[in-house]
PDB file of N, CA and C in Angstrom:
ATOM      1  N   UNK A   1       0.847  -1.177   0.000  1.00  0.00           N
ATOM      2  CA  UNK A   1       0.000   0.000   0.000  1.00  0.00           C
ATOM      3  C   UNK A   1       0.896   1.244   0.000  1.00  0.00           C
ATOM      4  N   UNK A   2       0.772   1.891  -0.827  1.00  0.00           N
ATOM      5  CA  UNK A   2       1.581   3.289  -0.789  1.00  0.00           C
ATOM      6  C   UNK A   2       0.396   4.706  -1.274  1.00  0.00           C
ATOM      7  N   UNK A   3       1.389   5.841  -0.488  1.00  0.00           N
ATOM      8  CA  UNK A   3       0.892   6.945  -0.310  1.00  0.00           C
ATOM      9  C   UNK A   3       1.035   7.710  -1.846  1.00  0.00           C
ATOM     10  N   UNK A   4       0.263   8.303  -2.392  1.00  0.00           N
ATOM     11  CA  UNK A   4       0.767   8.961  -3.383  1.00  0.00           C
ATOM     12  C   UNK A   4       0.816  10.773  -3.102  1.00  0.00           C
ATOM     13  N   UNK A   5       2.129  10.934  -3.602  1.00  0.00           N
ATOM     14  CA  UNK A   5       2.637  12.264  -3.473  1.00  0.00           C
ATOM     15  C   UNK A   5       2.028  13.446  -3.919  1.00  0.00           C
ATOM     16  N   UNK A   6       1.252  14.106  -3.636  1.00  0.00           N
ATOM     17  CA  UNK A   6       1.100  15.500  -4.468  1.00  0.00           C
ATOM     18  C   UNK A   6       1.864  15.826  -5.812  1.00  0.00           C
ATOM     19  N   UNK A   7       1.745  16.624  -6.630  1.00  0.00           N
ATOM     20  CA  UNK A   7       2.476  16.639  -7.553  1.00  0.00           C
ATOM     21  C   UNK A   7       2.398  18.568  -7.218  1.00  0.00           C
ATOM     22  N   UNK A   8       3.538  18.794  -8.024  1.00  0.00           N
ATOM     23  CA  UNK A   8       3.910  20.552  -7.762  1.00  0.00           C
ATOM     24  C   UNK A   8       2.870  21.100  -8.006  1.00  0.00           C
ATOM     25  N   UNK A   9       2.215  20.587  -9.124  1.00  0.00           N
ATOM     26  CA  UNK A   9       1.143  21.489  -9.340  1.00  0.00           C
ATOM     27  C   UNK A   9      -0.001  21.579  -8.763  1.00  0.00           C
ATOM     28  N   UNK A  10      -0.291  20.506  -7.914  1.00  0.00           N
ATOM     29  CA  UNK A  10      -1.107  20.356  -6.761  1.00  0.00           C
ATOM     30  C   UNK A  10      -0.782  21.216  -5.849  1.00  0.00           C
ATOM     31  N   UNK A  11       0.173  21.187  -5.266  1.00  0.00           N
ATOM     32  CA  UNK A  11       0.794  22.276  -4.341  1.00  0.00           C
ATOM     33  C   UNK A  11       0.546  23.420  -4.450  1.00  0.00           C
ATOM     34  N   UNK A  12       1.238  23.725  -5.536  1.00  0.00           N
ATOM     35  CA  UNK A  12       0.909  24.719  -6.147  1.00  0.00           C
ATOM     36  C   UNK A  12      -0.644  25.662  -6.133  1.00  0.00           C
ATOM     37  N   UNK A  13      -1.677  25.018  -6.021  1.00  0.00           N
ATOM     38  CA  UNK A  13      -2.731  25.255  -6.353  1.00  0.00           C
ATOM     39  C   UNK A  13      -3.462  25.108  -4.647  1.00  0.00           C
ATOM     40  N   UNK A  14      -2.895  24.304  -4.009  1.00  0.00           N
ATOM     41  CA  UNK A  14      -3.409  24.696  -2.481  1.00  0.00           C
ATOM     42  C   UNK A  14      -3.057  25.254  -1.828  1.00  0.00           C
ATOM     43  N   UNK A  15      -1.695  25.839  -2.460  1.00  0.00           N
ATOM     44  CA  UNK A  15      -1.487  26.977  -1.749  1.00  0.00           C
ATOM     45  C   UNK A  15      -1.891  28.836  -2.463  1.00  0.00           C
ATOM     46  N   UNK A  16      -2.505  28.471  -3.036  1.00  0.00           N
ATOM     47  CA  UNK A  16      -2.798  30.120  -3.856  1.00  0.00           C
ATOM     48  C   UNK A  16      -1.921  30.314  -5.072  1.00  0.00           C
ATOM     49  N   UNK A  17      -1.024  29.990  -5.624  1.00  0.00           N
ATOM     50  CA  UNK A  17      -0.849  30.134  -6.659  1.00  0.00           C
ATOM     51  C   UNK A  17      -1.029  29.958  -8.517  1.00  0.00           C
ATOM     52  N   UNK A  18      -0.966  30.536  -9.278  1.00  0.00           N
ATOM     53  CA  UNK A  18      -1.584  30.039 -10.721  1.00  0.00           C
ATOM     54  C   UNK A  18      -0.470  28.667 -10.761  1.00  0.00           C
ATOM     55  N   UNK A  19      -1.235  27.940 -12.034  1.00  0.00           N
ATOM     56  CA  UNK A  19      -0.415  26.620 -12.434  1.00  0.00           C
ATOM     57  C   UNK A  19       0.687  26.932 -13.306  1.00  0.00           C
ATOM     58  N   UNK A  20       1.753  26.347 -12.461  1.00  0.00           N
ATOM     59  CA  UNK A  20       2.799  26.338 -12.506  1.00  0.00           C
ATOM     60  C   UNK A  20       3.786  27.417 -12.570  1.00  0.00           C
ATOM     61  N   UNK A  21       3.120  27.871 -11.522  1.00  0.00           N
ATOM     62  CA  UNK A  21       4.016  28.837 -10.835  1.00  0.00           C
ATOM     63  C   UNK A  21       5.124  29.162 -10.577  1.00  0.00           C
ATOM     64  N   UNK A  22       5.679  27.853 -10.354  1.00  0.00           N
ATOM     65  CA  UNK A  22       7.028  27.375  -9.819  1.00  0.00           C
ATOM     66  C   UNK A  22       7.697  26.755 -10.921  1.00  0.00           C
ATOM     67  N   UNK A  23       7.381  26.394 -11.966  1.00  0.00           N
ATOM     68  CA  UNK A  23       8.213  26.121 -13.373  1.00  0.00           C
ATOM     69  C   UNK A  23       8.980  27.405 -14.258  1.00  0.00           C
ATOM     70  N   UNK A  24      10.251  27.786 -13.659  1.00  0.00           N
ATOM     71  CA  UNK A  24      10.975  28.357 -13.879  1.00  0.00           C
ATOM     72  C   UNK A  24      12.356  28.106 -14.562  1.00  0.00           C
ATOM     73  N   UNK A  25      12.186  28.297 -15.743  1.00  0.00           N
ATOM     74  CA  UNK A  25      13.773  27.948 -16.557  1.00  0.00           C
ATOM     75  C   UNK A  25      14.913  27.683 -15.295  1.00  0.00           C
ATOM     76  N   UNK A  26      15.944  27.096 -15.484  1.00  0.00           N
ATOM     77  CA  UNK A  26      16.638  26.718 -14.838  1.00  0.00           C
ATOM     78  C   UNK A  26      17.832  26.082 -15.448  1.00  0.00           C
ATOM     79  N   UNK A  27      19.287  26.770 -16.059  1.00  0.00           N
ATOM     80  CA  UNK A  27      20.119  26.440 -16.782  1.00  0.00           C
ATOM     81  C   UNK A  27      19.706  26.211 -18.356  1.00  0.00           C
ATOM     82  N   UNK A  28      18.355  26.620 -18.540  1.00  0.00           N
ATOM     83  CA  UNK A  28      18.205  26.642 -20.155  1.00  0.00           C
ATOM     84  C   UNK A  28      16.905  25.220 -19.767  1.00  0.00           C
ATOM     85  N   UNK A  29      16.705  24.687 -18.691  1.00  0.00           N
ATOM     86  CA  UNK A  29      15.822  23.410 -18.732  1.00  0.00           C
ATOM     87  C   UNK A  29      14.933  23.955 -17.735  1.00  0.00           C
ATOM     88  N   UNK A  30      13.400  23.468 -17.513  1.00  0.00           N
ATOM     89  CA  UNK A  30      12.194  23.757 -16.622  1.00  0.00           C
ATOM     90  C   UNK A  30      13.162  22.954 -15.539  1.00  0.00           C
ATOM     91  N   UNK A  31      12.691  23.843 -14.584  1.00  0.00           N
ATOM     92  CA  UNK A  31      13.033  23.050 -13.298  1.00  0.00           C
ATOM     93  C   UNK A  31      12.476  21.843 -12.707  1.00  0.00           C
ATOM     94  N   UNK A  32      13.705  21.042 -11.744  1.00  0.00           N
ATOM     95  CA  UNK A  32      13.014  20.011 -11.859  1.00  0.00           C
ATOM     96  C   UNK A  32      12.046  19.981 -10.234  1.00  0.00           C
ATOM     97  N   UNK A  33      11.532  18.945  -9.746  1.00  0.00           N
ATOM     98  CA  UNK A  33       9.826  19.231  -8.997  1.00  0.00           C
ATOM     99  C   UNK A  33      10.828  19.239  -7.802  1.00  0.00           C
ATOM    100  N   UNK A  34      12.493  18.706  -7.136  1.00  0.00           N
ATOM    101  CA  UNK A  34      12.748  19.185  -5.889  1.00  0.00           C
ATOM    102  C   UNK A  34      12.755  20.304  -5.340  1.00  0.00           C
ATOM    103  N   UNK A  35      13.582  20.973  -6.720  1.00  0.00           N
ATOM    104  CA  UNK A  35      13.012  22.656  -6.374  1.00  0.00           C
ATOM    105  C   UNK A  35      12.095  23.801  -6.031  1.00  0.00           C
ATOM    106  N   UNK A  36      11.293  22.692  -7.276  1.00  0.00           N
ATOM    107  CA  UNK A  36       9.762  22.946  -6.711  1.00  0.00           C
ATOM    108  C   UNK A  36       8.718  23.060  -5.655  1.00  0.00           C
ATOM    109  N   UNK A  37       9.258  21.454  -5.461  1.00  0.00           N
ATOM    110  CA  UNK A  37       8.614  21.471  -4.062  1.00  0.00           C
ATOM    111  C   UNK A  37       9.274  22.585  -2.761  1.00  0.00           C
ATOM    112  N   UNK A  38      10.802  22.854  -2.885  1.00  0.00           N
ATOM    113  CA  UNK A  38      11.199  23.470  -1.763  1.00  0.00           C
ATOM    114  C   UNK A  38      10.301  24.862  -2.169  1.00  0.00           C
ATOM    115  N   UNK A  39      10.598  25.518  -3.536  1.00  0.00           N
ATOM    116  CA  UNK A  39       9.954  26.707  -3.197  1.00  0.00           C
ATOM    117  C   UNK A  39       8.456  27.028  -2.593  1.00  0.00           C
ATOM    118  N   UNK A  40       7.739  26.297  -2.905  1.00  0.00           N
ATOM    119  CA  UNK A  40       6.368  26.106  -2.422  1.00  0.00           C
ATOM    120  C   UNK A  40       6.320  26.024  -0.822  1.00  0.00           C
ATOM    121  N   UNK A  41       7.364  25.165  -0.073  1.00  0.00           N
ATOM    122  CA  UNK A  41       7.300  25.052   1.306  1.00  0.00           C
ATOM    123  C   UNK A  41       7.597  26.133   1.508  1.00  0.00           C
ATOM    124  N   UNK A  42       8.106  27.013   1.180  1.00  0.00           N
ATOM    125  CA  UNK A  42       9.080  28.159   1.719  1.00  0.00           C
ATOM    126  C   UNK A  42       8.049  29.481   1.354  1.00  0.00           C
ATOM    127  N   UNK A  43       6.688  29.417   0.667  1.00  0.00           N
ATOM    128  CA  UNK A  43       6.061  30.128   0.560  1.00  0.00           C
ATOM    129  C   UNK A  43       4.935  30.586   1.564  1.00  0.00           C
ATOM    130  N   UNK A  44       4.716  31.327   1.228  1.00  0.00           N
ATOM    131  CA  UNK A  44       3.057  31.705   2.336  1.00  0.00           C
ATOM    132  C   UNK A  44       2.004  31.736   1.525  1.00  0.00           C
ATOM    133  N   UNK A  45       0.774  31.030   1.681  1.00  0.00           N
ATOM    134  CA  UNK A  45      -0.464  30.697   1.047  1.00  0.00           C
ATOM    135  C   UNK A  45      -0.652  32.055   0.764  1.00  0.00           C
ATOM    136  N   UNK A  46      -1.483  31.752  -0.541  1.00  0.00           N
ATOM    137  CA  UNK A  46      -2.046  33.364  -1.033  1.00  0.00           C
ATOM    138  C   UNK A  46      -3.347  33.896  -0.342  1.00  0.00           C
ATOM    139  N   UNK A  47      -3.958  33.252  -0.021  1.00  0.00           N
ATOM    140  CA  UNK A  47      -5.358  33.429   1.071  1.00  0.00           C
ATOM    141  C   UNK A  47      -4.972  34.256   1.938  1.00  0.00           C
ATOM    142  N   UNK A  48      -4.259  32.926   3.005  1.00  0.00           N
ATOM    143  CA  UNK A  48      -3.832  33.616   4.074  1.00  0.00           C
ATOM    144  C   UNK A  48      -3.269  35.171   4.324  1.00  0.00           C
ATOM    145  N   UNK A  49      -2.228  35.577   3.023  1.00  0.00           N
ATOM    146  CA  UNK A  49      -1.779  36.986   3.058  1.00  0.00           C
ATOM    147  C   UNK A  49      -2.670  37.669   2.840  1.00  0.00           C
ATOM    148  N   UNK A  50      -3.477  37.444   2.106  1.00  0.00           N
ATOM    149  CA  UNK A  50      -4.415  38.373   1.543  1.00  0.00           C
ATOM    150  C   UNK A  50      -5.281  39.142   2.930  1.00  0.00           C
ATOM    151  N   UNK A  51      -6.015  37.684   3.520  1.00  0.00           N
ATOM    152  CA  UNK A  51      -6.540  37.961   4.851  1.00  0.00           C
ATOM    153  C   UNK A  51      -5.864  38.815   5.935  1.00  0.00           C
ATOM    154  N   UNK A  52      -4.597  38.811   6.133  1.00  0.00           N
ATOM    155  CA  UNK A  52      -3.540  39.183   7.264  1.00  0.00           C
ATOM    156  C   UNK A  52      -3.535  40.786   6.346  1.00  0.00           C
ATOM    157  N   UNK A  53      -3.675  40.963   5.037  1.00  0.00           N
ATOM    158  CA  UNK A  53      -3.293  42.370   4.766  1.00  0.00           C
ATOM    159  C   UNK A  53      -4.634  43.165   5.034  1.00  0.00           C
ATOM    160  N   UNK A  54      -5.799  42.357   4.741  1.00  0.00           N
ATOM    161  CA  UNK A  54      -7.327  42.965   5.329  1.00  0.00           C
ATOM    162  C   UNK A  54      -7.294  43.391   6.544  1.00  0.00           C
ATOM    163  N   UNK A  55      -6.392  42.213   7.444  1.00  0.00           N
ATOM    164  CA  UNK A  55      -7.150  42.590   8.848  1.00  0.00           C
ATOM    165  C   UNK A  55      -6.222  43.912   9.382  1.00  0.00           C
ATOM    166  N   UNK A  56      -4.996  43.917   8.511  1.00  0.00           N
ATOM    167  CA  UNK A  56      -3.955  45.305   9.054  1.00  0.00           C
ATOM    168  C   UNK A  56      -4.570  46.197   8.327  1.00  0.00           C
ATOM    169  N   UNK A  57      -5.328  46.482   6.682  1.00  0.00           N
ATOM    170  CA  UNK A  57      -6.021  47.704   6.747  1.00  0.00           C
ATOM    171  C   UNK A  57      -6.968  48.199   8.373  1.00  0.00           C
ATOM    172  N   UNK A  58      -7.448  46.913   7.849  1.00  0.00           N
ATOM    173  CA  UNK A  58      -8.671  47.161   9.119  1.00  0.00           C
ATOM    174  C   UNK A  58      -7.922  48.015  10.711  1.00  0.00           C
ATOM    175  N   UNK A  59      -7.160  47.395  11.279  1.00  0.00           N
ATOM    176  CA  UNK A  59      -6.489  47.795  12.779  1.00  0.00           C
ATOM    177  C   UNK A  59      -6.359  49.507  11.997  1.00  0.00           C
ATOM    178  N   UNK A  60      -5.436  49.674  11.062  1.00  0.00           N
ATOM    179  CA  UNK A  60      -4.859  50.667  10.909  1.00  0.00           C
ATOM    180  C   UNK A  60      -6.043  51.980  10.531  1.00  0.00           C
ATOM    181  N   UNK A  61      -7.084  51.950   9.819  1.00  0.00           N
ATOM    182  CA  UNK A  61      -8.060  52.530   9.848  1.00  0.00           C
ATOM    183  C   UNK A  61      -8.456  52.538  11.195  1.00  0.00           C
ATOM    184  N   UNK A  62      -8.884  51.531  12.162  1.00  0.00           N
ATOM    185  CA  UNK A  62      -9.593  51.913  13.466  1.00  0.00           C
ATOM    186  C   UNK A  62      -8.440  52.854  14.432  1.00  0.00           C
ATOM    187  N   UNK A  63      -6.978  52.597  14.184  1.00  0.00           N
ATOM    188  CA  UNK A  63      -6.256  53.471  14.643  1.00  0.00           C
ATOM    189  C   UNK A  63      -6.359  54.833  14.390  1.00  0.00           C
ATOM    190  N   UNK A  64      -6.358  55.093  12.608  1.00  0.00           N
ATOM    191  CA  UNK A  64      -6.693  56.619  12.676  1.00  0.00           C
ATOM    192  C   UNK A  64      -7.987  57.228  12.991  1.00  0.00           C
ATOM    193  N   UNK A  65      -8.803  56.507  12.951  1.00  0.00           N
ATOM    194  CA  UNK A  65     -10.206  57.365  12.961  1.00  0.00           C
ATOM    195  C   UNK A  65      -9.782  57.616  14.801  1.00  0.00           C
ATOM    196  N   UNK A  66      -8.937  57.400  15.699  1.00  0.00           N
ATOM    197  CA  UNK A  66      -9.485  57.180  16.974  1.00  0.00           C
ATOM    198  C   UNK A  66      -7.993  57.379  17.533  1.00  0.00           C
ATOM    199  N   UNK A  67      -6.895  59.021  17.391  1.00  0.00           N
ATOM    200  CA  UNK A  67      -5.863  59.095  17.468  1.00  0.00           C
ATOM    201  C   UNK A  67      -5.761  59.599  19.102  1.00  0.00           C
TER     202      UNK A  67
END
């Protein structure tokens, strides 16, 4: 019985980014999926930022209205 791996572009795609995001020339060749995969770990979901930049408009507006 074995687990099957995500593939980059899976990753890719649960974490917020367009497909194939992470396929970036690399010596004249597409990169290959270790790289891939590291850059993806090393990323921050696109949701999540998005949310974290809402909620700092938000603080920062209730800061100025209330100096």
């Amino acid at each position: 019985m074995r687990v099957r791996r995500l593939t980059p572009v899976e990753c890719e795609k649960l974490q917020g980014f367009p497909r194939n995001h992470t396929l970036v020339p690399h010596r004249g060749k597409p990169a290959a999926d270790g790289p891939r995969y590291k850059a993806i770990g090393n990323s921050m979901a696109v949701p999540v930022m998005h949310w974290i930049g809402q909620r700092l408009q938000l603080i920062d507006s209730l800061i100025s209205k209330h100096p």
